[in-house]
N, C-alpha and C. Protein backbone atom coordinates (compact mmCIF):
# COMPACT_ATOMS: atom_id res chain seq x y z
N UNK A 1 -7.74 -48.14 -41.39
CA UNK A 1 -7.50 -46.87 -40.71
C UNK A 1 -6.01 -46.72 -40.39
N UNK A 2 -5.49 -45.49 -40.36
CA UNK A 2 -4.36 -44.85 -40.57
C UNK A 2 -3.61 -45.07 -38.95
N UNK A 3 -2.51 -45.59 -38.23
CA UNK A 3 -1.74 -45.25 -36.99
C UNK A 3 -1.86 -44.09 -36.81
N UNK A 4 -1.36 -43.07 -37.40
CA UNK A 4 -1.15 -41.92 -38.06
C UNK A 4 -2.44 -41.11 -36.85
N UNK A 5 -1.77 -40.14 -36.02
CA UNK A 5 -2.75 -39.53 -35.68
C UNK A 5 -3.33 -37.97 -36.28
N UNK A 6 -2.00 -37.52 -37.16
CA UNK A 6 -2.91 -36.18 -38.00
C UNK A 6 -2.78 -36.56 -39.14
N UNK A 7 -3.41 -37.69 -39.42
CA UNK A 7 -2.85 -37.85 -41.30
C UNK A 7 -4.44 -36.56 -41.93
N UNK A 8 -3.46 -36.34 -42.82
CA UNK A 8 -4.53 -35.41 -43.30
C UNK A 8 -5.84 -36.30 -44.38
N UNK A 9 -6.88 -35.86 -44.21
CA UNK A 9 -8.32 -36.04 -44.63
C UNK A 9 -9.25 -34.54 -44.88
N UNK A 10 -10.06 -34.11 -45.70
CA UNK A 10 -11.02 -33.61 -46.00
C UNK A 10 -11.98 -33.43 -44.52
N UNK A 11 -12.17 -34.85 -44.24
CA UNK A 11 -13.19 -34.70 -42.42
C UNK A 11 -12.59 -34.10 -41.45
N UNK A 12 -11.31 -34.56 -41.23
CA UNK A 12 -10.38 -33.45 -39.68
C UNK A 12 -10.88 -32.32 -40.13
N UNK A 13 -10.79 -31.75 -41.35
CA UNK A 13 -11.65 -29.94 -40.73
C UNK A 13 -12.74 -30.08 -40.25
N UNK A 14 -13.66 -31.56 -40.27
CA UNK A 14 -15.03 -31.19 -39.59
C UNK A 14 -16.13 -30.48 -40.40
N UNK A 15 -16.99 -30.60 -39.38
CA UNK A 15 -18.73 -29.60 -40.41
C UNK A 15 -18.29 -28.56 -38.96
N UNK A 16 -18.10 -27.36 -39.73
CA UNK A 16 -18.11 -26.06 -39.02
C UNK A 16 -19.33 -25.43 -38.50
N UNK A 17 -20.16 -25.49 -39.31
CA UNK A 17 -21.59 -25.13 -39.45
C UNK A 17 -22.59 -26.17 -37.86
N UNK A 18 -22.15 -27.23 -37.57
CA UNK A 18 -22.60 -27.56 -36.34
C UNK A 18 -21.44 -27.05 -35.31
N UNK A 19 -20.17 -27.34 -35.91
CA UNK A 19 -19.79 -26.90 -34.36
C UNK A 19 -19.17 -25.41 -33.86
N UNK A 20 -19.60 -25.01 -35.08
CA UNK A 20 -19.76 -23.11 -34.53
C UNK A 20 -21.09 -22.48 -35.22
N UNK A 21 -22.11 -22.67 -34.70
CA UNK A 21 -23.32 -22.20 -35.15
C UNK A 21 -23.42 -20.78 -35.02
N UNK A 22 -22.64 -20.20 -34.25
CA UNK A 22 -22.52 -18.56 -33.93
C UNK A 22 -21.59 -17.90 -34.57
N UNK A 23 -19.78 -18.81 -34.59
CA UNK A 23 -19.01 -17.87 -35.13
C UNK A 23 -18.78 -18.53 -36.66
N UNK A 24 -19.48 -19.78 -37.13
CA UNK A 24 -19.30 -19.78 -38.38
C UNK A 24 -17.81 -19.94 -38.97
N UNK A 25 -17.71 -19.90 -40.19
CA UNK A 25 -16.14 -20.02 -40.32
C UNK A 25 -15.47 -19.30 -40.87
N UNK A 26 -15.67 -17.93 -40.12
CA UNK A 26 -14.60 -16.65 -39.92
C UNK A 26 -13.95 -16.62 -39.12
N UNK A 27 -12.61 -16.45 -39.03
CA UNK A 27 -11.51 -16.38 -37.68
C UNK A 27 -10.39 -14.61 -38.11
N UNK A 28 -9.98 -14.02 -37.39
CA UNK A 28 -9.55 -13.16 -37.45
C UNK A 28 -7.88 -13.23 -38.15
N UNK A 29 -7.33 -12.52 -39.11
CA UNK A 29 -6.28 -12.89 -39.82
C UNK A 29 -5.05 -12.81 -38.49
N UNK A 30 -5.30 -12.22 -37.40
CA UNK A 30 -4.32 -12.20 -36.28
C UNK A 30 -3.91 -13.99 -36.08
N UNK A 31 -5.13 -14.38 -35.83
CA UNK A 31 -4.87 -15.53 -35.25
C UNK A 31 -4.42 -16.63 -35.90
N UNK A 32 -4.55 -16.52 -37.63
CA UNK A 32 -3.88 -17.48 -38.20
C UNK A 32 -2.50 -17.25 -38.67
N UNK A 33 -2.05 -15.90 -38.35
CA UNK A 33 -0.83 -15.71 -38.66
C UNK A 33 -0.14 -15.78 -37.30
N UNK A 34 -0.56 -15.71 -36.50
CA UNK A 34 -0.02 -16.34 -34.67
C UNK A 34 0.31 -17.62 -35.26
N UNK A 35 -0.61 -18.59 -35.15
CA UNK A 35 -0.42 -20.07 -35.33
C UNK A 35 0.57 -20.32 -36.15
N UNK A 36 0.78 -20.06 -37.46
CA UNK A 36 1.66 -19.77 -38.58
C UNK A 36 3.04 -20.01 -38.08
N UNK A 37 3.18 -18.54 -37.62
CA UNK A 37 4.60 -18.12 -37.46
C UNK A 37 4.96 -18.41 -35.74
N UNK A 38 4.11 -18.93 -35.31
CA UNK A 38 4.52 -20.25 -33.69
C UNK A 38 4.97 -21.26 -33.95
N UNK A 39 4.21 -21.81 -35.38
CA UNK A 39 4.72 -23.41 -36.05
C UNK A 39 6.15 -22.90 -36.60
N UNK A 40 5.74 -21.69 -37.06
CA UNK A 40 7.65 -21.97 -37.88
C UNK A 40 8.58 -21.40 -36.80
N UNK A 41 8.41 -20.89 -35.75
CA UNK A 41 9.38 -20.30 -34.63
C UNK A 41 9.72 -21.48 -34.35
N UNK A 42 8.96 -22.61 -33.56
CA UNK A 42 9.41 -23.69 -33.32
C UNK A 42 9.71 -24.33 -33.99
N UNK A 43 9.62 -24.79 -35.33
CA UNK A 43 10.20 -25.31 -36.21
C UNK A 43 11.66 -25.13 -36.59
N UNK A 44 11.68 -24.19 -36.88
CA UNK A 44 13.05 -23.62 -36.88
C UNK A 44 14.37 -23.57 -35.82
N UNK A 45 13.64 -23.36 -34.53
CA UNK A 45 14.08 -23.66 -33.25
C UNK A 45 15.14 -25.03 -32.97
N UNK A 46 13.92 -26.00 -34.04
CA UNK A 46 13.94 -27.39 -33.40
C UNK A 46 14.89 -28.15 -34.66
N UNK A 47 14.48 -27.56 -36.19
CA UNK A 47 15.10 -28.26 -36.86
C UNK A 47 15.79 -27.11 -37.75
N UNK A 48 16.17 -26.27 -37.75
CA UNK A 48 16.50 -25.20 -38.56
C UNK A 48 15.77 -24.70 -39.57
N UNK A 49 16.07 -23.83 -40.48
CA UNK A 49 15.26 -23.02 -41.43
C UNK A 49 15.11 -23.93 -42.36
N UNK A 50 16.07 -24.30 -43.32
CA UNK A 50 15.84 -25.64 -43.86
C UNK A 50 14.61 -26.41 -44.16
N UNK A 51 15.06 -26.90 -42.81
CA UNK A 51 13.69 -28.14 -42.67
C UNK A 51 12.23 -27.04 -42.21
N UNK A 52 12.56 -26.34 -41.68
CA UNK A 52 11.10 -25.64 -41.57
C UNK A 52 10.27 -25.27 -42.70
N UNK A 53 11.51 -24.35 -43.45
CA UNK A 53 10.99 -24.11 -45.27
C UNK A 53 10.01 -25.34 -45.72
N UNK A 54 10.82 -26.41 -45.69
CA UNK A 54 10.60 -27.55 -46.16
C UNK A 54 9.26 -28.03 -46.19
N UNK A 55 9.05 -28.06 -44.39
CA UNK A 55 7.59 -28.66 -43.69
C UNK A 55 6.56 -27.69 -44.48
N UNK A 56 7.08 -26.61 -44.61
CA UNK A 56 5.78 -25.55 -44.49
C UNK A 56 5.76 -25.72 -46.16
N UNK A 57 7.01 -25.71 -47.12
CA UNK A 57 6.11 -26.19 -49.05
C UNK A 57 5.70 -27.85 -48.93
N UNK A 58 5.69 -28.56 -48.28
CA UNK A 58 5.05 -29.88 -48.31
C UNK A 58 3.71 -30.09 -47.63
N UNK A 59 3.55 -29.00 -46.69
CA UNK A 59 2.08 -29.12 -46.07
C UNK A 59 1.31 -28.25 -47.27
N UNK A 60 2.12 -27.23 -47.34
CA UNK A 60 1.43 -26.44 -48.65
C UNK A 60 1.04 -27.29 -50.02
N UNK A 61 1.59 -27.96 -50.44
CA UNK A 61 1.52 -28.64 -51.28
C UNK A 61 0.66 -30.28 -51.06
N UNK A 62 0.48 -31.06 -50.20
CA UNK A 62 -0.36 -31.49 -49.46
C UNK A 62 -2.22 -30.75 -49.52
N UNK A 63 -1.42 -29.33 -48.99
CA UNK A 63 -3.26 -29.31 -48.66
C UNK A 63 -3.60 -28.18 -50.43
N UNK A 64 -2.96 -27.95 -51.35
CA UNK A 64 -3.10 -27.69 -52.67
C UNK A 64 -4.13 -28.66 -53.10
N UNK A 65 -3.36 -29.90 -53.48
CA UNK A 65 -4.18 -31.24 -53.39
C UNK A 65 -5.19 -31.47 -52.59
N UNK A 66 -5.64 -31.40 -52.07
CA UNK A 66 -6.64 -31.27 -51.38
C UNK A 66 -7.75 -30.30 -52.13
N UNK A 67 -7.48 -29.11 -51.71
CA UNK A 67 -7.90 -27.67 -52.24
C UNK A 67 -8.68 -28.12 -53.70
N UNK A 68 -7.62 -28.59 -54.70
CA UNK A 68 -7.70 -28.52 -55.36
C UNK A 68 -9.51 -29.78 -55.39
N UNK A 69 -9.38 -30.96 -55.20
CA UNK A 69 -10.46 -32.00 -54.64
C UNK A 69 -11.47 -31.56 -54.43
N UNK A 70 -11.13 -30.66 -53.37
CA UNK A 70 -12.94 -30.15 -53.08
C UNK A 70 -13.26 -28.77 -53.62
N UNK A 71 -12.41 -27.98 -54.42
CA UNK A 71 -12.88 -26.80 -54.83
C UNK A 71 -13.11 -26.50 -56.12
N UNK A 72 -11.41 -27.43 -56.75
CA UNK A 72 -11.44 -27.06 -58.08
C UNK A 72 -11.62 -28.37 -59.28
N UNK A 73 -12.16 -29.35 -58.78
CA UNK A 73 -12.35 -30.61 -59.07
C UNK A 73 -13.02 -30.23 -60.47
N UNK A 74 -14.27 -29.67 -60.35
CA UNK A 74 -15.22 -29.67 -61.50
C UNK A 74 -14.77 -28.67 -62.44
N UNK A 75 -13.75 -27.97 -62.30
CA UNK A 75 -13.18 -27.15 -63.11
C UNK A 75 -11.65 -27.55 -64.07
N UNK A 76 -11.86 -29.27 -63.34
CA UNK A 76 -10.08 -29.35 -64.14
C UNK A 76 -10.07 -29.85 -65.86
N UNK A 77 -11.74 -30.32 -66.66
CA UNK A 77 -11.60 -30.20 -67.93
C UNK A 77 -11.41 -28.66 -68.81
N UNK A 78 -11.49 -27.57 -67.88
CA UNK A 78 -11.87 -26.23 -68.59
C UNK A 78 -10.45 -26.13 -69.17
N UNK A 79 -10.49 -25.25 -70.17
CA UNK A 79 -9.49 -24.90 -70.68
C UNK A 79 -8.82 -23.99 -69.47
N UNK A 80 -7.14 -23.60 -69.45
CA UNK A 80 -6.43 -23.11 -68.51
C UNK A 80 -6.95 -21.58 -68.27
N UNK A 81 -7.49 -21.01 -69.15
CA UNK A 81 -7.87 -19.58 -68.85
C UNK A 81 -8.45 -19.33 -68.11
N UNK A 82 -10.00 -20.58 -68.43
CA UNK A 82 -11.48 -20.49 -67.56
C UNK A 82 -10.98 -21.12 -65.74
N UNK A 83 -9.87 -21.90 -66.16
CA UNK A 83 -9.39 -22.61 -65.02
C UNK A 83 -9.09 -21.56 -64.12
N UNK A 84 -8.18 -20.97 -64.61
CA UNK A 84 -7.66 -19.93 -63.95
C UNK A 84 -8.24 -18.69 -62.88
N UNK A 85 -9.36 -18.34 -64.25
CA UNK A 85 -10.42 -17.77 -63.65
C UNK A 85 -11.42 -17.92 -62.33
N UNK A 86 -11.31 -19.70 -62.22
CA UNK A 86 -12.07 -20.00 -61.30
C UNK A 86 -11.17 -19.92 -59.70
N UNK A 87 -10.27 -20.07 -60.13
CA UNK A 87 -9.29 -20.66 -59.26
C UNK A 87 -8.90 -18.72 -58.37
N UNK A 88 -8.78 -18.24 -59.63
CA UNK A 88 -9.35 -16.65 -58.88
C UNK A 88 -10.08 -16.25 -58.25
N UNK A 89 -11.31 -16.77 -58.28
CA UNK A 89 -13.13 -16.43 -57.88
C UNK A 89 -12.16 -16.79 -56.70
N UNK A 90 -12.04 -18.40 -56.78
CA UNK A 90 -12.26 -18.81 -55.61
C UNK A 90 -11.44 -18.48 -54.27
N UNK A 91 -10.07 -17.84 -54.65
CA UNK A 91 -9.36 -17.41 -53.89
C UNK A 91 -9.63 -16.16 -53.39
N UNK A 92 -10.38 -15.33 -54.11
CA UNK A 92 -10.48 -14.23 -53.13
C UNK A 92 -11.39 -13.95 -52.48
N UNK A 93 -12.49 -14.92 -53.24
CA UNK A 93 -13.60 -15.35 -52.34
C UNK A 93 -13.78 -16.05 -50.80
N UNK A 94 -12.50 -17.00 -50.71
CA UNK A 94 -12.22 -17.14 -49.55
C UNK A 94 -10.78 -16.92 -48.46
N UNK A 95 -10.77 -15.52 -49.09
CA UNK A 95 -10.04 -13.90 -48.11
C UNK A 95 -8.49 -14.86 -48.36
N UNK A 96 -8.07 -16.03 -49.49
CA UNK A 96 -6.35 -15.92 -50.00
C UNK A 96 -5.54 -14.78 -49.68
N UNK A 97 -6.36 -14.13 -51.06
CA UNK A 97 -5.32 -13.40 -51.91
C UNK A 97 -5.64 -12.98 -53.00
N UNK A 98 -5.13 -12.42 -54.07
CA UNK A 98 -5.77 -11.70 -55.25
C UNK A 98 -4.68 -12.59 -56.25
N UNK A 99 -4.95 -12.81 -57.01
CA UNK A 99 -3.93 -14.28 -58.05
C UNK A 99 -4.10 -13.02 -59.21
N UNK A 100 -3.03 -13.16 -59.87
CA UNK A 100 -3.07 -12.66 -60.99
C UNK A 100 -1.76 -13.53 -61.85
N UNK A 101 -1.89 -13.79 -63.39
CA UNK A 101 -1.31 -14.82 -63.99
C UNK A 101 0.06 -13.31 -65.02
N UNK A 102 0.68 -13.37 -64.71
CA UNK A 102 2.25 -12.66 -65.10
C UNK A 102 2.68 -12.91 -66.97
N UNK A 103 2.93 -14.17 -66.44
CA UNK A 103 3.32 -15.00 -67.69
C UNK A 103 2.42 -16.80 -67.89
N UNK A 104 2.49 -17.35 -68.97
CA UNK A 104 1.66 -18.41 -69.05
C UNK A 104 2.19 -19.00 -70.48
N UNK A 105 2.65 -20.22 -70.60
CA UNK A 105 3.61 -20.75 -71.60
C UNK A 105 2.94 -22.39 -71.49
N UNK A 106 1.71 -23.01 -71.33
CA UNK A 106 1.44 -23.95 -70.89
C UNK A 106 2.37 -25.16 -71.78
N UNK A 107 2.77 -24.60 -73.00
CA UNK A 107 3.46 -26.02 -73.88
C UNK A 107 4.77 -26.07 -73.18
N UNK A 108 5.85 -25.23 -72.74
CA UNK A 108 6.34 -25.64 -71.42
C UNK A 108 6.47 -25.86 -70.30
N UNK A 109 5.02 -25.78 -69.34
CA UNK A 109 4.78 -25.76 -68.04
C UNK A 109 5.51 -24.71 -67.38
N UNK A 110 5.66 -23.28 -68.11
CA UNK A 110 6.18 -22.14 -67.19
C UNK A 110 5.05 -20.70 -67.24
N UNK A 111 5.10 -20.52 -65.95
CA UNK A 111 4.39 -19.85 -65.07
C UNK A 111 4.65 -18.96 -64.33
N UNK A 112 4.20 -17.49 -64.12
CA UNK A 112 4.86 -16.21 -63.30
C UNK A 112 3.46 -15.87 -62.58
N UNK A 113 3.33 -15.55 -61.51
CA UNK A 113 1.68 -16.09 -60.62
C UNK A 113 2.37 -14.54 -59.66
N UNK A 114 1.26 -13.58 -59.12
CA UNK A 114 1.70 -12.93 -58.10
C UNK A 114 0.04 -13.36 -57.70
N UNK A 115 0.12 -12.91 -56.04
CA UNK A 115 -0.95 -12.64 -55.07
C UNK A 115 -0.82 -12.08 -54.18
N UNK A 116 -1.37 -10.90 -54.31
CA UNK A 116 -1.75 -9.77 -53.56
C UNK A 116 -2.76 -10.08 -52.37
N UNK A 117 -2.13 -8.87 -51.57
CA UNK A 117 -3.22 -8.98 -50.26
C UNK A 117 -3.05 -10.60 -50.23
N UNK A 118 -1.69 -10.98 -50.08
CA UNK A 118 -1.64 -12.56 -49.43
C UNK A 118 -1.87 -12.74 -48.00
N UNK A 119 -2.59 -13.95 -47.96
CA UNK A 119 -3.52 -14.45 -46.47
C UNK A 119 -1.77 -14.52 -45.54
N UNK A 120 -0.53 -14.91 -46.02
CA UNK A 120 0.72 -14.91 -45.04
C UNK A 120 1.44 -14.41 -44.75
N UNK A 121 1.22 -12.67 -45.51
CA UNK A 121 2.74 -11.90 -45.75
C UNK A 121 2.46 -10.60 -45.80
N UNK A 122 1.54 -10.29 -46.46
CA UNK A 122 0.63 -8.91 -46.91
C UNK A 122 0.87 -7.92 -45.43
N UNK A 123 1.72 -7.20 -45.43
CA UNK A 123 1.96 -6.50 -44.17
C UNK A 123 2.50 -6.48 -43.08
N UNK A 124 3.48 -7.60 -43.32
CA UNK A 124 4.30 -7.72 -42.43
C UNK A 124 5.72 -6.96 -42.26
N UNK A 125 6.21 -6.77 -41.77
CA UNK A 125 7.84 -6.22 -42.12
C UNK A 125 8.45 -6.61 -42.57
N UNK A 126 9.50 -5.91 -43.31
CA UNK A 126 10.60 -6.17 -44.45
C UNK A 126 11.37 -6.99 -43.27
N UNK A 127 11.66 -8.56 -44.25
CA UNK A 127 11.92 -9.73 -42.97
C UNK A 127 13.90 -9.91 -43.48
N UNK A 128 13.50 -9.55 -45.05
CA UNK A 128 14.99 -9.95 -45.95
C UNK A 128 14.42 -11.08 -46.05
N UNK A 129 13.83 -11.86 -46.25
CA UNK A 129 13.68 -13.14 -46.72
C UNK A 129 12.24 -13.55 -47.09
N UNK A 130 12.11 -14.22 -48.08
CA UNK A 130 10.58 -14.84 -48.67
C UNK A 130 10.36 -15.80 -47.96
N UNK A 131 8.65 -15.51 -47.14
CA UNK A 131 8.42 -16.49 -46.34
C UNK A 131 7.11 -17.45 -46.99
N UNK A 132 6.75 -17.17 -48.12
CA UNK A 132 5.67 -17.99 -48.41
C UNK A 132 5.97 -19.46 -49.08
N UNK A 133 6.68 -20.17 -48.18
CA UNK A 133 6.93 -21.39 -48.59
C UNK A 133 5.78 -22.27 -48.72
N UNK A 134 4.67 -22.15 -47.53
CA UNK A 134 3.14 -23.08 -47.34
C UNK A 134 2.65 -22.38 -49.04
N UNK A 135 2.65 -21.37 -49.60
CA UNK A 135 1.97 -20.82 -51.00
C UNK A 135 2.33 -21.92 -52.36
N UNK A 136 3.92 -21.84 -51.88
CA UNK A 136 4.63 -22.12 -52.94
C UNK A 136 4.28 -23.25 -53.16
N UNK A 137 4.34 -24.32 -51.91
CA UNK A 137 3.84 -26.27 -52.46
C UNK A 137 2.00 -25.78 -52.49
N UNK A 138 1.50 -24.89 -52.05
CA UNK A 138 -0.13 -24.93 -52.31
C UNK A 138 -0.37 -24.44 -53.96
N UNK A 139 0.30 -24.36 -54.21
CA UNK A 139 0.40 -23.80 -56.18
C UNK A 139 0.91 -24.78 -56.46
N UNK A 140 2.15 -25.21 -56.27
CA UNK A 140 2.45 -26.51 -56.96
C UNK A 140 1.86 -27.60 -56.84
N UNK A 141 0.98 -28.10 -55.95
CA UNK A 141 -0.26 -29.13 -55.73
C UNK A 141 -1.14 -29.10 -56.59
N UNK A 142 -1.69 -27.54 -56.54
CA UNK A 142 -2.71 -27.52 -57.15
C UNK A 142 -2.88 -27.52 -58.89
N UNK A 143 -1.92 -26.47 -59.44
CA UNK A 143 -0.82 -27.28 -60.61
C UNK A 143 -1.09 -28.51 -60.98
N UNK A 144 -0.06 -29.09 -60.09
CA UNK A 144 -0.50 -30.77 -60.47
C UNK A 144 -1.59 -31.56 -60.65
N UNK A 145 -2.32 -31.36 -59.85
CA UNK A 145 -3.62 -31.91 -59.60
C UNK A 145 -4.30 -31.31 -60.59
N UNK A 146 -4.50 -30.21 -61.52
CA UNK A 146 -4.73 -29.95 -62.31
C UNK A 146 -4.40 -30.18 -63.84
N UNK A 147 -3.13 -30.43 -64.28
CA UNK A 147 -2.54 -30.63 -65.36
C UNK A 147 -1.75 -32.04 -65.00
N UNK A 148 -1.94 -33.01 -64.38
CA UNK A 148 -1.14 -34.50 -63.86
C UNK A 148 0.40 -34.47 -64.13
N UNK A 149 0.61 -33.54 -64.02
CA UNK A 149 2.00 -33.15 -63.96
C UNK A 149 2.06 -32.74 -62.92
N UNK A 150 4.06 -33.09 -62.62
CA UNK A 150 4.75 -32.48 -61.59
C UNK A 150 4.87 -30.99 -61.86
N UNK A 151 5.25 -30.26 -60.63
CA UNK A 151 5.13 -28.94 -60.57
C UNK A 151 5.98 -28.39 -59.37
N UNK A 152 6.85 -27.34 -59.44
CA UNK A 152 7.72 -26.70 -58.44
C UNK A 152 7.48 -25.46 -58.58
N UNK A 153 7.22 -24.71 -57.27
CA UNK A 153 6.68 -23.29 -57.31
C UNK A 153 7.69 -22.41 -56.50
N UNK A 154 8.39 -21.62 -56.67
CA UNK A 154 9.61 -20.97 -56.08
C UNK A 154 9.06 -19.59 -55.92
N UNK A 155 9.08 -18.91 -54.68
CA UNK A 155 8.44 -16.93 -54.59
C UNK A 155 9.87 -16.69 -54.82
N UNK A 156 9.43 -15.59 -55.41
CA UNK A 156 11.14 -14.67 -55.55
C UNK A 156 10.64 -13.23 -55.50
N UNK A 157 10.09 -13.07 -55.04
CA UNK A 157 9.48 -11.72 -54.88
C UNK A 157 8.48 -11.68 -53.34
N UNK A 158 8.42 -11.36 -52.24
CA UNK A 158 7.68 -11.24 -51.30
C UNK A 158 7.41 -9.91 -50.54
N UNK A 159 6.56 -9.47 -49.97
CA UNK A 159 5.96 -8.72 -49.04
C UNK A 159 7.39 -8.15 -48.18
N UNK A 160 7.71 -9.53 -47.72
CA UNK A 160 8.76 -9.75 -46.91
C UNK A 160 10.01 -9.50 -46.95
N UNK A 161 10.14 -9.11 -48.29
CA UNK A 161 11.60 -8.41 -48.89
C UNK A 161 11.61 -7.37 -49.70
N UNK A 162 10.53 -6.49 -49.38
CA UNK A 162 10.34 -4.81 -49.73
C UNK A 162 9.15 -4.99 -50.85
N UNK A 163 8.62 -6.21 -51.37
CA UNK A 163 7.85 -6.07 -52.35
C UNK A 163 6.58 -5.72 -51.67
N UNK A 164 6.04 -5.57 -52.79
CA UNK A 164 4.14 -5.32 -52.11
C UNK A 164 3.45 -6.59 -52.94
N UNK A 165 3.84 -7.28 -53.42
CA UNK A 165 3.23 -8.72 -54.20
C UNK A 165 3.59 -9.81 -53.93
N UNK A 166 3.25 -11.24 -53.68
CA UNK A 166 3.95 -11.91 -54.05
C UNK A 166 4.79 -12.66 -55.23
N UNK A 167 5.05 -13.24 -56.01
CA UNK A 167 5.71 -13.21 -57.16
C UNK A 167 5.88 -14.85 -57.23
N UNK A 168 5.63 -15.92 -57.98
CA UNK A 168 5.97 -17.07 -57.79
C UNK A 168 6.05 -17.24 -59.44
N UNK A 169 7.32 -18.18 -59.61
CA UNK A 169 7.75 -18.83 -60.54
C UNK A 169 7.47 -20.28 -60.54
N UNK A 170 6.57 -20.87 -61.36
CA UNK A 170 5.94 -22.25 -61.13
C UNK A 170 6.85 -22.88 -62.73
N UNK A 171 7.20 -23.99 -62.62
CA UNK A 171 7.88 -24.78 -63.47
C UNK A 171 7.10 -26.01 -63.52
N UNK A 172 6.79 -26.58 -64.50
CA UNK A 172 6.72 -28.69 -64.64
C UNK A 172 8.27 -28.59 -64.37
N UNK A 173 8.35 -30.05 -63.47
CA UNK A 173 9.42 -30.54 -63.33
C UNK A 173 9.87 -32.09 -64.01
């Protein structure tokens, strides 16, 4: 067992289903974008933008891997299309975002990905700056974990800087 008191695991989320038998596991998009942007106020506060960026594509990318484990596990022999496809179901099935594939070059590992109606950005105010850094390592995780390759996912296009999409450029690295 881990020192580590939040090392991440699959169990810390828990069985929802016993311990919210009433509200189940719907939460209101207010409240996860509170939490969100409290972690990166203080983050930023504490260690600058930088390192906040940082925390937030490494947790992203962290829980990709993950994601990827318990969702998209049985889908990683499919060919990339059907992959893709699933990886769609599954995201908008559980209120992401809308994925749509831009560009797709798999013999060089390059990739143009937008998602709409994103779960972090989708309506927020023009900030001047792309804030979906947690997206960017949760694509590049999942990427990886999919094709055993490294993977770097960069937005260049956000909500947050007059777009209405998000826009991510995914590379093998």
């Amino acid at each position: 067992m881990s020192s580590r008191a939040y090392e991440f695991t699959w169990d810390i989320i828990g069985d929802i289903h016993e311990g919210r038998p009433n509200l189940g596991d719907q939460v209101n998009i207010i409240l996860y974008r509170m939490m969100q942007y409290t972690f990166r106020d203080i983050a930023e506060q504490r260690y600058g933008k930088e390192v906040c960026d940082s925390l937030f594509y490494d947790a992203g990318y962290l829980a990709g891997k993950f994601f990827f484990e318990q969702y998209l596990k049985e889908f990683k022999d499919l060919p990339l299309n059907n992959f893709v496809a699933e990886l769609q179901r599954i995201l908008k099935e559980l209120g992401v975002g809308i994925l749509r594939v831009e560009k797709a070059i798999p013999e060089t590992g390059e990739f143009v990905l937008t998602v709409s109606e994103d779960l972090d950005c989708s309506g927020l105010p023009d900030l001047g700056i792309e804030v979906c850094n947690y997206d960017e390592g949760f694509i590049a995780g999942i990427f990886e974990k999919f094709t055993g390759k490294n993977f770097k996912a960069k937005e260049v296009d956000c909500w947050c800087t007059g777009d209405r999409t998000c826009r991510f450029e995914v590379n093998q690295t």
